[in-house]
Every structure is written in C-alpha cells, then in structure tokens.
N, C-alpha and C. Protein backbone atom coordinates (compact mmCIF):
# COMPACT_ATOMS: atom_id res chain seq x y z
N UNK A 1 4.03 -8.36 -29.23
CA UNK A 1 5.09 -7.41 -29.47
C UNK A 1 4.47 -6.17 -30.10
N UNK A 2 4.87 -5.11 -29.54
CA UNK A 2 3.91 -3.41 -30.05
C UNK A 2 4.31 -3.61 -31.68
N UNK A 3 3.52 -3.37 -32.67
CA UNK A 3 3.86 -2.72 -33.95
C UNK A 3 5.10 -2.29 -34.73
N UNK A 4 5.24 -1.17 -33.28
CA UNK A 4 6.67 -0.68 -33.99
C UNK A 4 8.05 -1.15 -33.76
N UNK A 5 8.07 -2.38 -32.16
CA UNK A 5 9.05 -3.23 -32.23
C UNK A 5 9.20 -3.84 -33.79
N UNK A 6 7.93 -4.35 -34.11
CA UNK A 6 7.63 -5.53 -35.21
C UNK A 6 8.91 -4.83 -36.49
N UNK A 7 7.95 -3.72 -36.81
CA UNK A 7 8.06 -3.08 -37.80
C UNK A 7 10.05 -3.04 -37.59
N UNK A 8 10.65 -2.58 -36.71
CA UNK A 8 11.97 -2.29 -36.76
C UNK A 8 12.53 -3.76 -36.59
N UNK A 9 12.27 -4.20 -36.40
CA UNK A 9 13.21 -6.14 -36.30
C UNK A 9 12.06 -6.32 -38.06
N UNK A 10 11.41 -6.11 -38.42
CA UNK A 10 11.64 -6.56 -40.19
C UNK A 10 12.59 -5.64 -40.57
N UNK A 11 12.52 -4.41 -40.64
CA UNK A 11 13.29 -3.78 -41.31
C UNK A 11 15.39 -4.04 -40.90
N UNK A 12 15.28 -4.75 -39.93
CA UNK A 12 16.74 -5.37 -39.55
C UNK A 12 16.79 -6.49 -40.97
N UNK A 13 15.85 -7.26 -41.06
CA UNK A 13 16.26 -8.59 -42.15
C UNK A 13 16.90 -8.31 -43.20
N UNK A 14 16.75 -7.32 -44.09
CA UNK A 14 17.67 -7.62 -45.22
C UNK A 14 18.84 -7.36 -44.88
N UNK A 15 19.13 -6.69 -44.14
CA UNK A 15 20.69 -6.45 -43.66
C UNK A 15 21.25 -7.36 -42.98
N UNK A 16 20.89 -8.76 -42.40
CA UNK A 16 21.08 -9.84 -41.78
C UNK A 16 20.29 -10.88 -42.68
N UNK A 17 20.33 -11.22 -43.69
CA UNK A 17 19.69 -12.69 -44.20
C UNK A 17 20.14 -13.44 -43.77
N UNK A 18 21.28 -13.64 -42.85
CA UNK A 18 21.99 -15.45 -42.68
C UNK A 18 21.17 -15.88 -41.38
N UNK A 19 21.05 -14.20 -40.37
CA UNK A 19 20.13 -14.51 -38.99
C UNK A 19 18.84 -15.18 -38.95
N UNK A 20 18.52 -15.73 -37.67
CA UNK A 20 17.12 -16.76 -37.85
C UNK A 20 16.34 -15.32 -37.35
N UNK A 21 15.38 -15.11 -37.93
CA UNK A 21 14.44 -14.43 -37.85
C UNK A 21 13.13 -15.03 -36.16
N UNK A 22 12.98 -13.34 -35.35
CA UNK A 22 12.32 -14.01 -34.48
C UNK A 22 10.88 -14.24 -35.25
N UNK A 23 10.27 -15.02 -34.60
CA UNK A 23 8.80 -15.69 -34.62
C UNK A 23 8.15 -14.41 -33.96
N UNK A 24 7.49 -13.93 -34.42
CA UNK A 24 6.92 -12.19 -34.37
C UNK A 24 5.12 -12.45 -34.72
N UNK A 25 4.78 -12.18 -33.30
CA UNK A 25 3.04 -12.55 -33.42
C UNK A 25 2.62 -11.43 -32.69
N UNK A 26 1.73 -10.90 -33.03
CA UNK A 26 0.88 -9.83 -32.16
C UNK A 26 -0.33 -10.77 -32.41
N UNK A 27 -1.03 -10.14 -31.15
CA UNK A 27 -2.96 -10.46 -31.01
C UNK A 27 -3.68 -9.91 -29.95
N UNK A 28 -4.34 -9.09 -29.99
CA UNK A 28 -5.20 -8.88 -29.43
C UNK A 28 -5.98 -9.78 -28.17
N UNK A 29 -5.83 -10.74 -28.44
CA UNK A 29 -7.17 -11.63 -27.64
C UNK A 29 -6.42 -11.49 -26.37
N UNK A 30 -7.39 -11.81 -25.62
CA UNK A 30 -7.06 -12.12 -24.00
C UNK A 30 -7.12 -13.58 -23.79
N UNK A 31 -6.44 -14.38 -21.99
CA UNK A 31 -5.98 -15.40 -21.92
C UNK A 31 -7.39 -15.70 -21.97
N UNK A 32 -7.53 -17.45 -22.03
CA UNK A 32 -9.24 -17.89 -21.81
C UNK A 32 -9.07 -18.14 -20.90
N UNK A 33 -8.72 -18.09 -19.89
CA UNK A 33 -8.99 -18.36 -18.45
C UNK A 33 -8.22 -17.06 -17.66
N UNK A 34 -9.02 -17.29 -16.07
CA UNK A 34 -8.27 -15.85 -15.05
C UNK A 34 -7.30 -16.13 -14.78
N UNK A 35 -6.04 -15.40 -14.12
CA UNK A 35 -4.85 -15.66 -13.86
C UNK A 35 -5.34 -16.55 -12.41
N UNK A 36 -4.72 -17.08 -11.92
CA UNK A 36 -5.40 -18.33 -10.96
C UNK A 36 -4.66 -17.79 -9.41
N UNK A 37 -5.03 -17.72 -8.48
CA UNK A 37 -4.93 -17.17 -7.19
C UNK A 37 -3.29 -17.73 -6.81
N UNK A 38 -2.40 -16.94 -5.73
CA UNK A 38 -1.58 -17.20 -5.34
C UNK A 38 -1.81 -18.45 -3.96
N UNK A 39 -0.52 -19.24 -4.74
CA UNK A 39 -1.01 -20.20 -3.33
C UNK A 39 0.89 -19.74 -2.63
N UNK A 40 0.39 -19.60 -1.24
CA UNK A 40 1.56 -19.76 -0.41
C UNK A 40 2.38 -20.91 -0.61
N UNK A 41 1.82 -22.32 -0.58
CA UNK A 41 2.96 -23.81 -0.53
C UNK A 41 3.53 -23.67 -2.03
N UNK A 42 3.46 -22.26 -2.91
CA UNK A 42 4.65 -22.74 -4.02
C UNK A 42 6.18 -22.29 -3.41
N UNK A 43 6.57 -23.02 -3.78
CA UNK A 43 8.05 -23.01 -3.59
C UNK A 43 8.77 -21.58 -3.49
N UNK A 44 8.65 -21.41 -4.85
CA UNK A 44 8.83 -20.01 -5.73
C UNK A 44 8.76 -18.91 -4.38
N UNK A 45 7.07 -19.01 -3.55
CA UNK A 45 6.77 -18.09 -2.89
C UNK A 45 7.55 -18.03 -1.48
N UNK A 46 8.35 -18.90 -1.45
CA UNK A 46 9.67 -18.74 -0.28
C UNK A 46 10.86 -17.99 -0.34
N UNK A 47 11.14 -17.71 -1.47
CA UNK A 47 12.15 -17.54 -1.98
C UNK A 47 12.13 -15.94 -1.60
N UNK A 48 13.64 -15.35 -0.86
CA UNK A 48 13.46 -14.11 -0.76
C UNK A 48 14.69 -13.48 -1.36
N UNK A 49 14.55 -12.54 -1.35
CA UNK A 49 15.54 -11.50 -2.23
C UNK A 49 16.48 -9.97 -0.96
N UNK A 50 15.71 -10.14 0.18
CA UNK A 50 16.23 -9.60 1.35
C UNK A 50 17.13 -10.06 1.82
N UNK A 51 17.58 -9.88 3.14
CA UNK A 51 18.16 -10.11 4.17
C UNK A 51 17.39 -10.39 5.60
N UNK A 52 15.97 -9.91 5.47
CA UNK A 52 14.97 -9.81 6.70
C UNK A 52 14.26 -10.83 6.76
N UNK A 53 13.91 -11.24 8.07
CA UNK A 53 13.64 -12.71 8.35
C UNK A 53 11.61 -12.69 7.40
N UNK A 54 11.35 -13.68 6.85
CA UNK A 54 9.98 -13.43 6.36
C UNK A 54 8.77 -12.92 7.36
N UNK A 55 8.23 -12.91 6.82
CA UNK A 55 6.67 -12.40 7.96
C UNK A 55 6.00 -13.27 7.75
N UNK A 56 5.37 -13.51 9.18
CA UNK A 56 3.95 -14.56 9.42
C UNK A 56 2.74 -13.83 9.61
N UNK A 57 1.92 -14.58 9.50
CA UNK A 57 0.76 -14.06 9.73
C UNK A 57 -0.16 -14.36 11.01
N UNK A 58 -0.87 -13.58 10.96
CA UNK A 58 -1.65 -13.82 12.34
C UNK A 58 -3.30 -13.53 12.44
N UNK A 59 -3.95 -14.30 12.76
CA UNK A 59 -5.31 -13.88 12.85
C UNK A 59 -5.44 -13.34 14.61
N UNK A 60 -5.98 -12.11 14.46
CA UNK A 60 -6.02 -11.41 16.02
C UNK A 60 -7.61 -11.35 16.30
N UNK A 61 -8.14 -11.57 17.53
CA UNK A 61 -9.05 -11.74 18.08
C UNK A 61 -8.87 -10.99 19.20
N UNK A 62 -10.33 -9.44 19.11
CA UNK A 62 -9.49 -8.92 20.07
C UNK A 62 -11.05 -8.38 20.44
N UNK A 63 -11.08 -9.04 22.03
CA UNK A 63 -12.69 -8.35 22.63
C UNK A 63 -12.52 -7.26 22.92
N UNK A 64 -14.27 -6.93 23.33
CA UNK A 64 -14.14 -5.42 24.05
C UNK A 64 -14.13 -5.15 25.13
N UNK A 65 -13.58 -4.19 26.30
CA UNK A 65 -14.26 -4.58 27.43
C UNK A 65 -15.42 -4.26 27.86
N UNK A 66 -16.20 -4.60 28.97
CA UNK A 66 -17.54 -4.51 29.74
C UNK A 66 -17.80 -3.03 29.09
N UNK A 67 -18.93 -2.75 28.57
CA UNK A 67 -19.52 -0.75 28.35
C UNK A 67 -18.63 0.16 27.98
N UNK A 68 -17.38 -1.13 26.72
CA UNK A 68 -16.55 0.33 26.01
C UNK A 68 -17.65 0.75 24.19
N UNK A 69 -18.63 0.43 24.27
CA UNK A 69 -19.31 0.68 23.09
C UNK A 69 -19.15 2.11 22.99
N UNK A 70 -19.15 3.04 23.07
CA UNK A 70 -19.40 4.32 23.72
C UNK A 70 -17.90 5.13 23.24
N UNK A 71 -17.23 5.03 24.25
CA UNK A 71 -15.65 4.98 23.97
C UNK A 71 -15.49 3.98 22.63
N UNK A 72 -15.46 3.33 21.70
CA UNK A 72 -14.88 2.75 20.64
C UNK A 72 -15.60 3.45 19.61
N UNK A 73 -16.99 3.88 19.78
CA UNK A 73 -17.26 4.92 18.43
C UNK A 73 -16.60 6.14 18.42
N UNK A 74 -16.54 6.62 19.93
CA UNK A 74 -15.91 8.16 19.84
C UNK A 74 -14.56 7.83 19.11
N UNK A 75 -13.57 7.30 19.43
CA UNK A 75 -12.09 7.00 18.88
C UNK A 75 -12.18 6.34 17.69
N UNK A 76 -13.29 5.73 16.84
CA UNK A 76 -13.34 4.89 15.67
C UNK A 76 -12.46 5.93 14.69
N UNK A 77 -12.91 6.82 14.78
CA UNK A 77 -12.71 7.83 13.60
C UNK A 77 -10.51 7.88 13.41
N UNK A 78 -10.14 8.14 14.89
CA UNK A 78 -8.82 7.80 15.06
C UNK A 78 -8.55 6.78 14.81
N UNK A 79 -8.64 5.51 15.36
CA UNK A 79 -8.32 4.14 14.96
C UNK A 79 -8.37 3.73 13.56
N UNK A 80 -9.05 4.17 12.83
CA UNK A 80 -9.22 4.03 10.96
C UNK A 80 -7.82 5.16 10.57
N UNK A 81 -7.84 5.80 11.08
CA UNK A 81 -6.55 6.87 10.45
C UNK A 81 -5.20 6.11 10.66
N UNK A 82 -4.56 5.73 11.75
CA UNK A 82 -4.31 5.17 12.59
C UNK A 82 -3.49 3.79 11.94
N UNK A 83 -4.80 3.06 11.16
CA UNK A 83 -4.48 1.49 10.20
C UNK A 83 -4.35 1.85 9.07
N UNK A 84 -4.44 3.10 8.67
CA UNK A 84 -4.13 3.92 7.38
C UNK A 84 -2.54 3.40 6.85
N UNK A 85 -1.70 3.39 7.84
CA UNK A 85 0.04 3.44 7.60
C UNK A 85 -0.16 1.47 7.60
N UNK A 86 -0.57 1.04 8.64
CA UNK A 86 -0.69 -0.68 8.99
C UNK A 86 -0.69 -1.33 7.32
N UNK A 87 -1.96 -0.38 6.92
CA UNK A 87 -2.68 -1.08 5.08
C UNK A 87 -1.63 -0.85 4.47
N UNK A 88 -1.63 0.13 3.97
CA UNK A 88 -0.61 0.53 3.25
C UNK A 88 1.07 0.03 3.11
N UNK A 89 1.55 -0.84 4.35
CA UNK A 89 2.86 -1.46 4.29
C UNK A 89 2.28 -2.44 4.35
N UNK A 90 1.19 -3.40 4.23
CA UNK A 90 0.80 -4.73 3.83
C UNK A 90 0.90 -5.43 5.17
N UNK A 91 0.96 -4.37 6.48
CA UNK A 91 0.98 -5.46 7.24
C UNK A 91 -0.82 -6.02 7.90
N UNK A 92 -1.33 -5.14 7.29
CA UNK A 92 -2.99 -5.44 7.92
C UNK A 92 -3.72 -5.68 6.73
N UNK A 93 -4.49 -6.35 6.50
CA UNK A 93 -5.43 -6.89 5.84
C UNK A 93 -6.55 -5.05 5.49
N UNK A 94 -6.75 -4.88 4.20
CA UNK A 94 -7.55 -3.30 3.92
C UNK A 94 -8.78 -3.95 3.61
N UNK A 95 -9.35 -2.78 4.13
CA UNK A 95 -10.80 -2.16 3.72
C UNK A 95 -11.52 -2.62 4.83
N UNK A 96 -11.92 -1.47 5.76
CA UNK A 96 -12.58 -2.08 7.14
C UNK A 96 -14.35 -2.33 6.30
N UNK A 97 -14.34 -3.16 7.33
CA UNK A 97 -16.31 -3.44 7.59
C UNK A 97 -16.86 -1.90 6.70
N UNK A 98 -18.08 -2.47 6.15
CA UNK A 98 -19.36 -0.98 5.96
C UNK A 98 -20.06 -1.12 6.84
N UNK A 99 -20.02 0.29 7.33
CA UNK A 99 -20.59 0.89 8.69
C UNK A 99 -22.20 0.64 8.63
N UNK A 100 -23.14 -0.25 9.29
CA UNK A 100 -24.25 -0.20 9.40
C UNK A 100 -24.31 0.95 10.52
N UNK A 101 -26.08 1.12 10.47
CA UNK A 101 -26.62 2.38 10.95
C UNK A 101 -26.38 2.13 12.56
N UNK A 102 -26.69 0.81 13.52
CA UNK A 102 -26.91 0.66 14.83
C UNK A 102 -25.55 -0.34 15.27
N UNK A 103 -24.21 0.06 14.73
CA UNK A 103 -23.62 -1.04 15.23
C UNK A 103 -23.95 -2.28 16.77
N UNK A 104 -23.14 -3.28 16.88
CA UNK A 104 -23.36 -4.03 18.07
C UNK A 104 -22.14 -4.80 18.14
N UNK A 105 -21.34 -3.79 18.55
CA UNK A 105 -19.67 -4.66 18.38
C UNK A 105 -19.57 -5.33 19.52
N UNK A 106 -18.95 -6.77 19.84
CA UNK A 106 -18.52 -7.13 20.81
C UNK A 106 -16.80 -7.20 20.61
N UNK A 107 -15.78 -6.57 19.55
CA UNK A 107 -14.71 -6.65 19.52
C UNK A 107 -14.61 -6.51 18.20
N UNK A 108 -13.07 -6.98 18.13
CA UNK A 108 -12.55 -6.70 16.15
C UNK A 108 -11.71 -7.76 15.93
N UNK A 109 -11.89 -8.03 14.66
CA UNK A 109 -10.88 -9.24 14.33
C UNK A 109 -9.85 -8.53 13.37
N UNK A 110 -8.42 -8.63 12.99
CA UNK A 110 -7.68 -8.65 12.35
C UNK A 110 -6.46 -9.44 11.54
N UNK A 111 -6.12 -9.02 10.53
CA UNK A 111 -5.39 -10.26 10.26
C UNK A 111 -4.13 -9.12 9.75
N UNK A 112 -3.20 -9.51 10.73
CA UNK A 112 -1.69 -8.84 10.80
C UNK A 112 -0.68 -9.91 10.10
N UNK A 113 0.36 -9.11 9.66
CA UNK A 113 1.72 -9.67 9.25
C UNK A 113 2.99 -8.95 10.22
N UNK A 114 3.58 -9.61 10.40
CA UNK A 114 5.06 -9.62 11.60
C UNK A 114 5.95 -10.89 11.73
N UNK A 115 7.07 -10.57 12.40
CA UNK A 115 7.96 -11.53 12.20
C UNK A 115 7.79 -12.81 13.52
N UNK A 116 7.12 -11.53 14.53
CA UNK A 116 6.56 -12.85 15.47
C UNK A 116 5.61 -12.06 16.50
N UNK A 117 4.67 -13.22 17.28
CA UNK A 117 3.52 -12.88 17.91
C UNK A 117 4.06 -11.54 18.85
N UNK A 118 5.37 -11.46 19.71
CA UNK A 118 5.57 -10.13 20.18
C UNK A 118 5.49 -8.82 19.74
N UNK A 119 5.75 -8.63 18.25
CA UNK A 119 5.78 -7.49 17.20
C UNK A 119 3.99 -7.32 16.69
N UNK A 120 3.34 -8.18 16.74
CA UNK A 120 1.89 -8.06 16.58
C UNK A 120 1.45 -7.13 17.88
N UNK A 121 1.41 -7.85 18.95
CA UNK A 121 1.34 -7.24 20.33
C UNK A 121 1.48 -6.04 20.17
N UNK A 122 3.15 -5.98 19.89
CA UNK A 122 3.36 -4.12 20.29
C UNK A 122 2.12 -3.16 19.21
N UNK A 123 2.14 -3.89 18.34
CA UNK A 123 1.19 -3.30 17.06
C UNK A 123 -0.29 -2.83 17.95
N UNK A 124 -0.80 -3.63 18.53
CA UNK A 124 -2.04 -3.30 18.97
C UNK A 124 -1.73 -2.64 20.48
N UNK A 125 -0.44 -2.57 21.00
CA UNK A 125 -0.81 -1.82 22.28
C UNK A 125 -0.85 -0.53 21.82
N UNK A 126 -0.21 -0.29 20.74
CA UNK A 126 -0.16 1.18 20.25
C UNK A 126 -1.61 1.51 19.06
N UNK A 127 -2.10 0.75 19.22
CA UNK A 127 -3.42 1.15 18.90
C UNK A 127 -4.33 2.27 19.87
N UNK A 128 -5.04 3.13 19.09
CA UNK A 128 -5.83 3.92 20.42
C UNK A 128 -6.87 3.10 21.31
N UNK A 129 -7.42 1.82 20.31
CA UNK A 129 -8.75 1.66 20.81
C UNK A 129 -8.27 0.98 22.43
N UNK A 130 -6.55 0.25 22.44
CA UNK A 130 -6.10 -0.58 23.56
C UNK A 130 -5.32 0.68 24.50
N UNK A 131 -5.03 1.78 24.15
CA UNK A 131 -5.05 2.97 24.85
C UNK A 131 -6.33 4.03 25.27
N UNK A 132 -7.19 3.77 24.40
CA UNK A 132 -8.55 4.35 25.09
C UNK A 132 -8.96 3.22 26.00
N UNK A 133 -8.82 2.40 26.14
CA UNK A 133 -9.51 1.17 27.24
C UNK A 133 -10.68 0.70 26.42
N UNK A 134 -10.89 0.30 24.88
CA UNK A 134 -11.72 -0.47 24.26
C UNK A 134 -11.70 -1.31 24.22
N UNK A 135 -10.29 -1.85 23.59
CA UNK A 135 -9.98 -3.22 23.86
C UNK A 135 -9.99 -4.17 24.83
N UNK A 136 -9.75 -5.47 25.24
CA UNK A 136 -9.33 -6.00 26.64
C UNK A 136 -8.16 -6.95 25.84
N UNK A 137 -7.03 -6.61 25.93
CA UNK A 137 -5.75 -7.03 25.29
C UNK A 137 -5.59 -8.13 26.50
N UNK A 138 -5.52 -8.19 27.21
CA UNK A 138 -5.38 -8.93 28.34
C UNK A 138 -6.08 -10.67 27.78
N UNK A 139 -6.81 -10.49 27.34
CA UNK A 139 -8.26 -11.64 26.85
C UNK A 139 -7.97 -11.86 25.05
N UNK A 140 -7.28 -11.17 24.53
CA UNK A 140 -7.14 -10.90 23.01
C UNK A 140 -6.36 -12.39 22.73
N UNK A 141 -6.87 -13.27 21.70
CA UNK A 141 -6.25 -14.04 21.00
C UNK A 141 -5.34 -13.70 19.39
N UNK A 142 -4.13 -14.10 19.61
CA UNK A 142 -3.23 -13.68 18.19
C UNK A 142 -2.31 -15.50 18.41
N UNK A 143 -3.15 -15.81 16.82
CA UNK A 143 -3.12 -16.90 16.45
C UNK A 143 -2.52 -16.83 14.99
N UNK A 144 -1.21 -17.54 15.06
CA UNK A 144 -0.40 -18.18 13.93
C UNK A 144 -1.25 -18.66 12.62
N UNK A 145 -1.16 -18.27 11.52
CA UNK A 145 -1.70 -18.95 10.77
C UNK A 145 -1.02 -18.97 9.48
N UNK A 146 -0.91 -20.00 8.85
CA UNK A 146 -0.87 -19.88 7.20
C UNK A 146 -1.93 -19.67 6.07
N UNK A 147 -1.92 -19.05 5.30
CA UNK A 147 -2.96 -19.49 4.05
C UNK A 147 -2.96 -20.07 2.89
N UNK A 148 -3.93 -21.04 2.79
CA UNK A 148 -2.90 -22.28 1.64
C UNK A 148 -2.90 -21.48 0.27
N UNK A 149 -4.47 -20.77 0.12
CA UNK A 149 -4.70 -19.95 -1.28
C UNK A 149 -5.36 -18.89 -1.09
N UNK A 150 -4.80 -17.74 -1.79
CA UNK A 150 -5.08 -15.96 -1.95
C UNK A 150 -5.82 -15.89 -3.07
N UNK A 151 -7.03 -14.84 -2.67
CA UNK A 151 -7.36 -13.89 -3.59
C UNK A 151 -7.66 -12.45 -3.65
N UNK A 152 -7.52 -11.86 -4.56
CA UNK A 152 -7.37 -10.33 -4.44
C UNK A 152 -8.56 -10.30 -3.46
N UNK A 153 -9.31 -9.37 -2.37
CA UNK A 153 -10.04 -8.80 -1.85
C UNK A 153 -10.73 -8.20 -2.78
C-alpha cells in the first residue's frame, strides 16, 4: 500500500476506535519466484467477456513456388509492412526471423489466430507474397492447433 494511502487510513483511527483497523504492510521485496507462464487448459482462460465466437489458432505452412526467390526479396520489404496491422491485433505471432546475409528460403511458417481455417485463408490470399506469385497457396498447410503452455517471446 503507497505511504500516503498508509499515512491517511492511520490518521482515520482516532476518529473510528470501535473500527477493526486494516492490516497495513508495505515492502519493498519482490516475489521469490517468476510469475509462471499462461497455460491455455485453465478454465479461467475460457471464459469470455464478448459476444464473439473465440479464436483458434493455426500453425500455417506455406511453400514457395519453383524460382520465386527473386520475387519474395523484392516484395519482402511490403509483406513486413503489410503483418505490421496482423501483429499488432494479436492475430500473428511478432517479430519476424533476423535477416542473415545469403538467405535460402524454401517458404514461411506462421502462426495465425481466427475463428476458422477459411478466415486464415482469406488472411494469406491478401498477402502480397500469394499475390506476387511467391507463395504456392495451392500446396500451403493451415493446421489447427492448441497450446498447452505460453511464454512471453
């Protein structure tokens, strides 16, 4: 409790002696242990406060086609702008790969949130890299998944 809560609930007591006085501790120290990772199977974490159906998750597996290496660096620069809005509403997993000097991509993996595998889909047709012809959406796996336990990235 800050100081000056403290300080104003003593200065309430003499004007209330019959009241039980709160139990009033300040300290400094920190917990001895880390706050411990979110697990999805708590209960608690079902529980919604909306009206909107929950979101699932999805691990996306998405090749490249035949000699789009070329085409996927030129548009990289768009496609990162692009997942800018995706991060930011929590539906994509942040912070892409660090760029080594000679990439050797054969595709990209992602891990999306949506209410179902069709709404993922539309997500990546409107991607540039599946409008520049990088992708091969056609061949792309988007696989259901749960996660039993989270930790910050």
């Amino acid at each position: 409790m800050p100081p000056t809560l403290t300080r104003a609930l003593s200065s309430l007591a003499p004007a209330f002696p019959h009241a039980r006085q709160p139990f009033l501790r300040t300290t400094s120290k920190l917990p001895s242990h880390p706050p411990r990772p979110l697990s999805l199977n708590n209960p608690l974490h079902s529980l919604r406060t909306m009206s909107t159906a929950p979101k699932k998750e999805f691990l996306c597996i998405l090749p490249d086609k035949p000699g789009a290496l070329a085409k996927r660096l030129e548009v990289r620069p768009s496609h990162l702008e692009g997942v800018k809005p995706l991060v930011a509403s929590g539906r994509h997993a942040r912070r892409p790969p660090r760029r080594r000097r000679n990439p050797s991509f054969k595709g990209s993996m992602m891990l999306a949130q949506a209410e179902n595998e069709a709404e993922v889909r539309k997500i990546l047709e409107n991607d540039i890299y599946t409008r520049s012809g990088v992708w091969d959406l056609e061949n792309a796996q988007i696989i259901p998944f749960k996660s039993a336990v989270r930790e910050q990235l």
